[in-house]
C-alpha atoms as a PDB file:
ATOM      1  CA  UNK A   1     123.698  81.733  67.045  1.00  0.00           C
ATOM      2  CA  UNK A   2     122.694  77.844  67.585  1.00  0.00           C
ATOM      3  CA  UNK A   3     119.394  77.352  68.341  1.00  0.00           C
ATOM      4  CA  UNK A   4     121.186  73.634  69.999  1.00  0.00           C
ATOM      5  CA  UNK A   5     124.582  73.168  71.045  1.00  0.00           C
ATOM      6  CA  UNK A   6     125.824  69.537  72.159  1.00  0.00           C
ATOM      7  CA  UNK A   7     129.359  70.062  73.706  1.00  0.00           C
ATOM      8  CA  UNK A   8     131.012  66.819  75.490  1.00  0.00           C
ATOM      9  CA  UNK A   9     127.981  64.865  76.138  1.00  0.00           C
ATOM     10  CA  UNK A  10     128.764  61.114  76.962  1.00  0.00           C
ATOM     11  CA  UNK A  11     125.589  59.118  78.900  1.00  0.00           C
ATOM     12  CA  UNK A  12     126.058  55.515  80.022  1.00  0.00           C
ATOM     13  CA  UNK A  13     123.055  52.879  81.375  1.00  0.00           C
ATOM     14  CA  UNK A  14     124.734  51.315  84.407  1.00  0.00           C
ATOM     15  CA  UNK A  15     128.043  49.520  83.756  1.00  0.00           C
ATOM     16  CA  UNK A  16     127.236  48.900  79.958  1.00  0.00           C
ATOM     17  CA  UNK A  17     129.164  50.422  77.332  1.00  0.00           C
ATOM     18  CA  UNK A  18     128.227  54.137  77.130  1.00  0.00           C
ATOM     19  CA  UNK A  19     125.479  55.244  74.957  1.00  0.00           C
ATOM     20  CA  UNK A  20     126.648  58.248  74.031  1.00  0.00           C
ATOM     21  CA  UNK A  21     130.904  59.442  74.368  1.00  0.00           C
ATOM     22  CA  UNK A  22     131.985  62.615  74.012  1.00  0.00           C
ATOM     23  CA  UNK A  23     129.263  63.822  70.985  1.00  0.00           C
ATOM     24  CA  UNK A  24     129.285  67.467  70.014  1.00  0.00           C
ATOM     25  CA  UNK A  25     127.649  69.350  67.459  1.00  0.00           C
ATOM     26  CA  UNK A  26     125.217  72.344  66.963  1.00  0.00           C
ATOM     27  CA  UNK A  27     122.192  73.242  64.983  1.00  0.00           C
ATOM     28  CA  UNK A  28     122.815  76.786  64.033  1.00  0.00           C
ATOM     29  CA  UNK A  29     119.481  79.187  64.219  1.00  0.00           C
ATOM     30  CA  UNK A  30     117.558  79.147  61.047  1.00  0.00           C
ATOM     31  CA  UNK A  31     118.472  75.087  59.736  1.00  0.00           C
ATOM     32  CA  UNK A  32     117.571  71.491  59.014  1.00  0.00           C
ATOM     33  CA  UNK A  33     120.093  69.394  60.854  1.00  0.00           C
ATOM     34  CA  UNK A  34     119.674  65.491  60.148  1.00  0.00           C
ATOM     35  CA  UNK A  35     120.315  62.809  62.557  1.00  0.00           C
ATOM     36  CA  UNK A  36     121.054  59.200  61.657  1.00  0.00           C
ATOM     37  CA  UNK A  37     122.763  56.137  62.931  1.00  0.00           C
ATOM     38  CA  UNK A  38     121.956  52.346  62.827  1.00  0.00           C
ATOM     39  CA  UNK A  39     120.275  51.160  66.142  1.00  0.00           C
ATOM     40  CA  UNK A  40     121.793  51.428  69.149  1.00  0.00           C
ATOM     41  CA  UNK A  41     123.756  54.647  68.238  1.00  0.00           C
ATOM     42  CA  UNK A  42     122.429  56.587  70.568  1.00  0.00           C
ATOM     43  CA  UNK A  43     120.214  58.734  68.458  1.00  0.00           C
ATOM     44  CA  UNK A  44     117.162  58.483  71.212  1.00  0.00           C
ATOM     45  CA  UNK A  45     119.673  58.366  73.871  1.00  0.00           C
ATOM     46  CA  UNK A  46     121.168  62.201  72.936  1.00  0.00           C
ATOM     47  CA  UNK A  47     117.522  63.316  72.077  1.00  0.00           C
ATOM     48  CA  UNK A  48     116.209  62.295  75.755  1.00  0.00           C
ATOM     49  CA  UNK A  49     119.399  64.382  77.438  1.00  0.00           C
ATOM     50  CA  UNK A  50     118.140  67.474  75.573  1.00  0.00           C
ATOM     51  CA  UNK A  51     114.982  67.561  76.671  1.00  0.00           C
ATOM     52  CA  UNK A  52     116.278  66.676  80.012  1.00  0.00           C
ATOM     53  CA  UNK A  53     114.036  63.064  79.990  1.00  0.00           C
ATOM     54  CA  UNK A  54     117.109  61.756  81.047  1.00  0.00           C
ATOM     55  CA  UNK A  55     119.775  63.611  83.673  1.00  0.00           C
ATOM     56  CA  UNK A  56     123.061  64.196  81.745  1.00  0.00           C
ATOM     57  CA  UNK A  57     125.912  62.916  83.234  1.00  0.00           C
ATOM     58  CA  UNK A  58     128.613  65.269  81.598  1.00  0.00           C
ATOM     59  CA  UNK A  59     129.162  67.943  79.069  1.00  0.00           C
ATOM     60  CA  UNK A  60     126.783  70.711  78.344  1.00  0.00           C
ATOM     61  CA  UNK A  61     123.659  71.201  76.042  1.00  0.00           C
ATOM     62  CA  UNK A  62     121.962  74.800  75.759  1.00  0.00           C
ATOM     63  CA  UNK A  63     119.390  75.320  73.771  1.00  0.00           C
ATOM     64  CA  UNK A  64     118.851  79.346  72.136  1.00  0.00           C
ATOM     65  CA  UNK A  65     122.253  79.849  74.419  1.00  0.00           C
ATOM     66  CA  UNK A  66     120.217  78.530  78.122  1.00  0.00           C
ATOM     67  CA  UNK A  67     120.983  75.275  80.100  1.00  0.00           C
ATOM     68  CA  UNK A  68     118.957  72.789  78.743  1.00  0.00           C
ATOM     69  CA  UNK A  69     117.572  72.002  82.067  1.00  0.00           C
ATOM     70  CA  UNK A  70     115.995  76.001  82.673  1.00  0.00           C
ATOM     71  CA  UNK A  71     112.463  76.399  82.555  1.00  0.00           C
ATOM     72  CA  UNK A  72     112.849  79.013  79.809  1.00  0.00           C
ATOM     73  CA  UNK A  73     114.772  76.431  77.717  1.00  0.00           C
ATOM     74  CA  UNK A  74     112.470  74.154  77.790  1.00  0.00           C
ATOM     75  CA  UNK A  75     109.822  76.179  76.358  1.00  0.00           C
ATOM     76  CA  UNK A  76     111.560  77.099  73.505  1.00  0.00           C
ATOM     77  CA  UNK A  77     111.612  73.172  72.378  1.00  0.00           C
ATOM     78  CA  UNK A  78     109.277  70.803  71.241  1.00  0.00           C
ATOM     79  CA  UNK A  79     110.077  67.120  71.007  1.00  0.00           C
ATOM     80  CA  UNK A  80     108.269  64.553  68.424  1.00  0.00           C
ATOM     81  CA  UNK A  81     108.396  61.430  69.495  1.00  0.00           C
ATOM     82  CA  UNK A  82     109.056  57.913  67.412  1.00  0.00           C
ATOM     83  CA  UNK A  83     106.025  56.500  69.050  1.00  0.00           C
ATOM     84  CA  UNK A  84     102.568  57.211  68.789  1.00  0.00           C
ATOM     85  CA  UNK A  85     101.125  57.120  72.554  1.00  0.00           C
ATOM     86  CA  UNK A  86      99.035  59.509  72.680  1.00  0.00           C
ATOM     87  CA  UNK A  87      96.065  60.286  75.635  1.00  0.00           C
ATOM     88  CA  UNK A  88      93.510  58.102  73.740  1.00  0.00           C
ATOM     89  CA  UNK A  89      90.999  59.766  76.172  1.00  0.00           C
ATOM     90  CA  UNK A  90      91.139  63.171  74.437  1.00  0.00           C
ATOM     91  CA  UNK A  91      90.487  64.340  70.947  1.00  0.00           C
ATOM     92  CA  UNK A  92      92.973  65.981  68.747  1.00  0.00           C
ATOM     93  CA  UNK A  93      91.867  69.376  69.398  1.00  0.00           C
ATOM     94  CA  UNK A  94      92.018  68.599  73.327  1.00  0.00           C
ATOM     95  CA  UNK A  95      95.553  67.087  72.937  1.00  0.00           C
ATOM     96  CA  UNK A  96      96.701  70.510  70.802  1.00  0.00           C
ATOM     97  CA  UNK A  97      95.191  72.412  73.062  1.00  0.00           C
ATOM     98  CA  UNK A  98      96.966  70.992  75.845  1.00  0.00           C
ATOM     99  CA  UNK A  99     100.199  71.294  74.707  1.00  0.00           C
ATOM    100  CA  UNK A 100      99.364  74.809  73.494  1.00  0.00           C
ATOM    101  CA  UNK A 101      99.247  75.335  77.323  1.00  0.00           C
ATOM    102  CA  UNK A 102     102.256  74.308  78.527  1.00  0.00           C
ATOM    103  CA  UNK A 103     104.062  76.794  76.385  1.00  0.00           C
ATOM    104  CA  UNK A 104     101.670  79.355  77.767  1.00  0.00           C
ATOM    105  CA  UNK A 105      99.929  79.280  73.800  1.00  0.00           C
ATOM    106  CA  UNK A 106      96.520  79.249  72.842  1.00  0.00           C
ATOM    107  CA  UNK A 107      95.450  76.836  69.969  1.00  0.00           C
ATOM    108  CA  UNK A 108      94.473  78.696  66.951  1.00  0.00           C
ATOM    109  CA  UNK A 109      91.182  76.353  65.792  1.00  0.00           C
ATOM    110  CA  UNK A 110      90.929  77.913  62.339  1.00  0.00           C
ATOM    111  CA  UNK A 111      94.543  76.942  61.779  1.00  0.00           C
ATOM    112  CA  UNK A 112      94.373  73.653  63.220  1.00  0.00           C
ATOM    113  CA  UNK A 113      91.425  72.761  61.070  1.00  0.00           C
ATOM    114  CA  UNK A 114      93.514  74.189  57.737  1.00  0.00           C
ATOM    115  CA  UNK A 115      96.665  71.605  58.763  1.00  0.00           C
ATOM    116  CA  UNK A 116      93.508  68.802  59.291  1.00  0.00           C
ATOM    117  CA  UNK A 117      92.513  69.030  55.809  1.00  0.00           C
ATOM    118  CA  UNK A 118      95.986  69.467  54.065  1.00  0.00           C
ATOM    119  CA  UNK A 119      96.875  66.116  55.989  1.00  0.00           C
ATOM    120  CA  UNK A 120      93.918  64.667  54.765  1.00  0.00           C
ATOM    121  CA  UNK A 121      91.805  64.433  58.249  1.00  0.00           C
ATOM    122  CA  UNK A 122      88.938  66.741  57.612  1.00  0.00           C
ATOM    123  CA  UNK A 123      86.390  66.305  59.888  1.00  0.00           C
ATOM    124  CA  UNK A 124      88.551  64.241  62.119  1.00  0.00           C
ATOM    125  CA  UNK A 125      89.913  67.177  64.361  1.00  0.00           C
ATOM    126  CA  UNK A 126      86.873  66.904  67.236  1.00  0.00           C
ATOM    127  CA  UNK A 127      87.673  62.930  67.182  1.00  0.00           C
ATOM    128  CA  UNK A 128      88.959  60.856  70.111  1.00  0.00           C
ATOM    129  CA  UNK A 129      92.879  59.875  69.452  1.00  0.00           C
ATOM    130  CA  UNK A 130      91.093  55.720  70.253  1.00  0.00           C
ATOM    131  CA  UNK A 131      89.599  56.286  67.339  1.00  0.00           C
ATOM    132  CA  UNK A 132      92.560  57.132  65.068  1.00  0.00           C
ATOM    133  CA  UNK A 133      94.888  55.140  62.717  1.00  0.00           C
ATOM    134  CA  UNK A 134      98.759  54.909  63.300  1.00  0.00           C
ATOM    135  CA  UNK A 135      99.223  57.415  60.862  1.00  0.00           C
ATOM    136  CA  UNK A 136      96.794  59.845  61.949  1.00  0.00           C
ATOM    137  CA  UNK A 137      98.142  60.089  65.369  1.00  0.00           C
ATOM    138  CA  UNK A 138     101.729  60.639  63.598  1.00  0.00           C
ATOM    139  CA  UNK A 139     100.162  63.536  61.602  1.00  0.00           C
ATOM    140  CA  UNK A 140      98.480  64.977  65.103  1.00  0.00           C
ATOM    141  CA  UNK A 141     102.073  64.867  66.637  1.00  0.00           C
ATOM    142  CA  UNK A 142     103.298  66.817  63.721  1.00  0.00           C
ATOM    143  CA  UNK A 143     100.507  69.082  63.738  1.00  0.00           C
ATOM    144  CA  UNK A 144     100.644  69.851  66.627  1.00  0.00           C
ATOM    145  CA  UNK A 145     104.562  70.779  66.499  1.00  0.00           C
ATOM    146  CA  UNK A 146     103.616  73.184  63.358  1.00  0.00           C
ATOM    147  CA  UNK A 147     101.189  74.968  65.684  1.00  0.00           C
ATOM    148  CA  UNK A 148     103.728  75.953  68.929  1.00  0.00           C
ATOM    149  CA  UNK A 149     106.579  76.656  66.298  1.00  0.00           C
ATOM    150  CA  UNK A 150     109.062  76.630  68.896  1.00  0.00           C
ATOM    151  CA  UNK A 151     112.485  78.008  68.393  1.00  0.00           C
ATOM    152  CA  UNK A 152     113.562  74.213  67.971  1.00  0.00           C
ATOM    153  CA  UNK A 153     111.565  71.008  66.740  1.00  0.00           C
ATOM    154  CA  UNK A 154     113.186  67.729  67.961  1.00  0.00           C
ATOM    155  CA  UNK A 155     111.628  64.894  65.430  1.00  0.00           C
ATOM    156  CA  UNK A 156     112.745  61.363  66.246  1.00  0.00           C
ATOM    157  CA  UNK A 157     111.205  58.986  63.349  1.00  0.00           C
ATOM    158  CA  UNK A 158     107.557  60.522  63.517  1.00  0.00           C
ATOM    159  CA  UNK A 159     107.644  60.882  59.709  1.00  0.00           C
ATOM    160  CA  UNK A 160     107.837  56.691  59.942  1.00  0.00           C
ATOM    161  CA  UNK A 161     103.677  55.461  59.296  1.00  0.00           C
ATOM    162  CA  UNK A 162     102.771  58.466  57.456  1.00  0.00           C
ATOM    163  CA  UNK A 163     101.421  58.221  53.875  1.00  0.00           C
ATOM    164  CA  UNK A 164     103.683  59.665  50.531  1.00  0.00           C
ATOM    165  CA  UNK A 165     101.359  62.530  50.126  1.00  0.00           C
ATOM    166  CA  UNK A 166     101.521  63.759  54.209  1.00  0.00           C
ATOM    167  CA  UNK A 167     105.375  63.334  53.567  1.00  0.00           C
ATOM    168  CA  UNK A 168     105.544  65.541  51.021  1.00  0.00           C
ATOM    169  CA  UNK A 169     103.228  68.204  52.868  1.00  0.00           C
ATOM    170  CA  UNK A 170     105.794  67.889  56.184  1.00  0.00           C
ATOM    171  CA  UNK A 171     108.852  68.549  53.906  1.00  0.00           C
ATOM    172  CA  UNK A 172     107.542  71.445  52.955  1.00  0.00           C
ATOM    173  CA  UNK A 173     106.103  72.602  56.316  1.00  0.00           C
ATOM    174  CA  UNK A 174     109.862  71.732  57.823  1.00  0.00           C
ATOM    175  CA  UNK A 175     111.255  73.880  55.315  1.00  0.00           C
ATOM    176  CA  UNK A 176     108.909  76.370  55.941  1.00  0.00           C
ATOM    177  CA  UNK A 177     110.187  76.366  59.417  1.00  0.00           C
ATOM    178  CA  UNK A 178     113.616  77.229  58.707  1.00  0.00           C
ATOM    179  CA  UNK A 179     112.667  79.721  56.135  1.00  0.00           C
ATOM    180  CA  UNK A 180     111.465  81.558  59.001  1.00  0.00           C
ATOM    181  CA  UNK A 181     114.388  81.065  61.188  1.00  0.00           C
ATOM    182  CA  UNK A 182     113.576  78.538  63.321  1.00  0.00           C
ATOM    183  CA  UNK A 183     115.416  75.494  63.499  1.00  0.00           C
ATOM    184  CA  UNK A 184     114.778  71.517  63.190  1.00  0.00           C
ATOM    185  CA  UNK A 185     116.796  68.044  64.004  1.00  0.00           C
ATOM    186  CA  UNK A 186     115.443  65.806  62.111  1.00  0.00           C
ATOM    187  CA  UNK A 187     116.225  61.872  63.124  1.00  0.00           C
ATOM    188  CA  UNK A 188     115.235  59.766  60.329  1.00  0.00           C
ATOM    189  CA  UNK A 189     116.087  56.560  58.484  1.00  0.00           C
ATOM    190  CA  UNK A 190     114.942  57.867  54.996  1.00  0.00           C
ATOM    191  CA  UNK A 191     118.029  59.062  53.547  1.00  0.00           C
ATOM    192  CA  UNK A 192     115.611  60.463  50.478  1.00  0.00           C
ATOM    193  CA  UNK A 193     114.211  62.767  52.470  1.00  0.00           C
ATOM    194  CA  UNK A 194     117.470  63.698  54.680  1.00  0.00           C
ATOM    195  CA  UNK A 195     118.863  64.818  50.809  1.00  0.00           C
ATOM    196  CA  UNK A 196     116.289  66.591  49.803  1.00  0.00           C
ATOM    197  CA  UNK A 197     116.054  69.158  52.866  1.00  0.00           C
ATOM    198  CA  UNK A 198     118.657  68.801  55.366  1.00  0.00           C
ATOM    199  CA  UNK A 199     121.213  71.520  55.364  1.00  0.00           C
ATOM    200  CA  UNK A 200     123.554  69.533  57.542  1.00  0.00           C
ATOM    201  CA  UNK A 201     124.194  65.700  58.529  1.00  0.00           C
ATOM    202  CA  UNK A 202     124.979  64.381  61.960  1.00  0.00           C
ATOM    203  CA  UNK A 203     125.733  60.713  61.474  1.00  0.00           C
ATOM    204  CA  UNK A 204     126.291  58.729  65.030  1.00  0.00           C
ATOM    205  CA  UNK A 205     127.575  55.114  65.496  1.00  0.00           C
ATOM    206  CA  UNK A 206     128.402  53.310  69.272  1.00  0.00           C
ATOM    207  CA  UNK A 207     127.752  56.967  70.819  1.00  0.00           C
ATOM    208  CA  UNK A 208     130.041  58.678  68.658  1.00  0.00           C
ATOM    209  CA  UNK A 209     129.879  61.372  65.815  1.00  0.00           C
ATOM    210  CA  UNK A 210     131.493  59.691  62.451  1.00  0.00           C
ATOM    211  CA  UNK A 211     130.498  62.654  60.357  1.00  0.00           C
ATOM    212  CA  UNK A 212     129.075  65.922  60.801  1.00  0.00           C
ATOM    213  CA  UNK A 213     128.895  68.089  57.758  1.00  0.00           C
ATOM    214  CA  UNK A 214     127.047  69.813  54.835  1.00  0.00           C
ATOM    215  CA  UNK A 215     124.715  67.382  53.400  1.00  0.00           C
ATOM    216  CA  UNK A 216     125.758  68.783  49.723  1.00  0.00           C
ATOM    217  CA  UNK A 217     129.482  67.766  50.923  1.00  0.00           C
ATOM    218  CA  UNK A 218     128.993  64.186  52.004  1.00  0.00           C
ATOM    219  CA  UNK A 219     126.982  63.082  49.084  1.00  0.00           C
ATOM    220  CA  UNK A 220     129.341  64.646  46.538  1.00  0.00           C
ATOM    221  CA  UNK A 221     132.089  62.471  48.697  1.00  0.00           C
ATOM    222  CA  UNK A 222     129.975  59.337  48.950  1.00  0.00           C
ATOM    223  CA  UNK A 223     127.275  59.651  46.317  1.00  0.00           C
ATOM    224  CA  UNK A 224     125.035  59.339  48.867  1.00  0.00           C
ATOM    225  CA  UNK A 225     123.872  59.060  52.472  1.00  0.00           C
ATOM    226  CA  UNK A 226     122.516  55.717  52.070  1.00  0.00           C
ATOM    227  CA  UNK A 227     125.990  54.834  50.102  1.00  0.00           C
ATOM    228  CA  UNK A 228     128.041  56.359  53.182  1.00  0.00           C
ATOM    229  CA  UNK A 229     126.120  54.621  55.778  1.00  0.00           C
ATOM    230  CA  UNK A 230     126.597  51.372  54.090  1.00  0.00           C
ATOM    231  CA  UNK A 231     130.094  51.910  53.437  1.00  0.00           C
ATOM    232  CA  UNK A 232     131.370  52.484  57.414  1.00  0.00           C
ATOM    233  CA  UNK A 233     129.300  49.766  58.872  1.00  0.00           C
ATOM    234  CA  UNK A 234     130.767  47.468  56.542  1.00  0.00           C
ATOM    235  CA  UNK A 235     134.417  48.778  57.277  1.00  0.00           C
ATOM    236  CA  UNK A 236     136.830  47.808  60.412  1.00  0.00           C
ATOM    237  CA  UNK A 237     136.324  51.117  61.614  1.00  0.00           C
ATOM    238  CA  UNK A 238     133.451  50.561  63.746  1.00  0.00           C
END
């Protein structure tokens, strides 16, 4: 069973060249599927169409095996997203709370204040977002992800801002996820990180997948991710 299967999906802005051509791939239930791509691959482009933030144009995506665009789907899915805007208005435990509600959840407090202090932000939890550093609003996103554990967590360079120490603490969280069978696609430029817990590797370039494979497989091939990356943009192949 995939908890996301991409089958056909191409996605162009106006007359430009398209953003995305033909990708398919899945992440099967239960896994730690990296995304990368140099700018401009359509990495953001492909994460948007799943969570239906932008109207596919053809192919198919399902999420858990139902139309990416059903109600049901959608609340199966949580989406992290690479920038940090979040209602400045409310404090952490209002924002959590509110997305606690729109998957029909209640926020568990005592758990929320446990993640707080293992991401170093004790005492912060009943503190307007205004007041909060990049990083802290990175570690609410994430935070509040770990809390809904949906069937599938969408992360699209949230990691970026945080410190070494709340890294470490999300790898193992992540992993935790898929340890109890729930699934992640995790869009990230730190290859380090990619190695150390993705089970697969989507790699995208001009809206098309160059790679998609056991991460164990392409860095025995390459040596590593960073190596392989490096190696096709510098090539004709592009």
């Amino acid at each position: 069973m995939n908890d996301l299967e991409i089958t056909g999906l191409t996605y162009s802005y106006g007359r430009e060249a398209k953003a995305l051509d033909g990708v398919g791939f899945a992440v099967p239930r239960g896994s730690i599927v990296g995304l990368l791509g140099p700018n401009g691959s359509g990495k953001s482009t492909l994460i948007r169409n799943v969570f239906d933030l932008l109207r596919s144009q053809s192919g198919t995506i399902t999420v858990d095996g139902l139309p990416h665009t059903a109600p049901e789907a959608k609340r199966k899915a949580v989406y992290l997203s690479s920038n940090d805007y979040l209602p400045e208005f409310l404090t952490a435990a209002e924002y959590t709370a509110m997305i606690a509600r729109f998957y029909g959840l209640e926020a568990d407090r005592e758990s929320a204040l446990d993640l707080c202090s293992r991401f170093a932000m004790d005492g912060r939890y009943d503190d307007l977002i205004e007041d909060y550093s990049h990083g802290m609003r990175k570690k609410t996103q994430l935070m509040t992800a770990l809390l809904v554990r949906r069937r599938l967590t969408v992360i699209d360079e949230t990691l970026n801002g945080i410190d070494l120490e709340a890294m470490h603490l999300a790898e193992k969280e992540l992993a935790g996820l898929r340890d109890d069978g729930l699934s992640v696609l995790l869009c990230t430029h730190d290859f380090p990180v990619l190695e150390r817990l993705a089970d697969r590797i989507v790699f995208l370039d001009r809206g098309r997948v160059v790679h998609d494979a056991p991460t164990a497989e392409l860095v025995a091939d390459h040596g590593s991710l960073d190596t392989m990356v490096r190696s096709h943009l510098e090539s004709g192949d592009r």
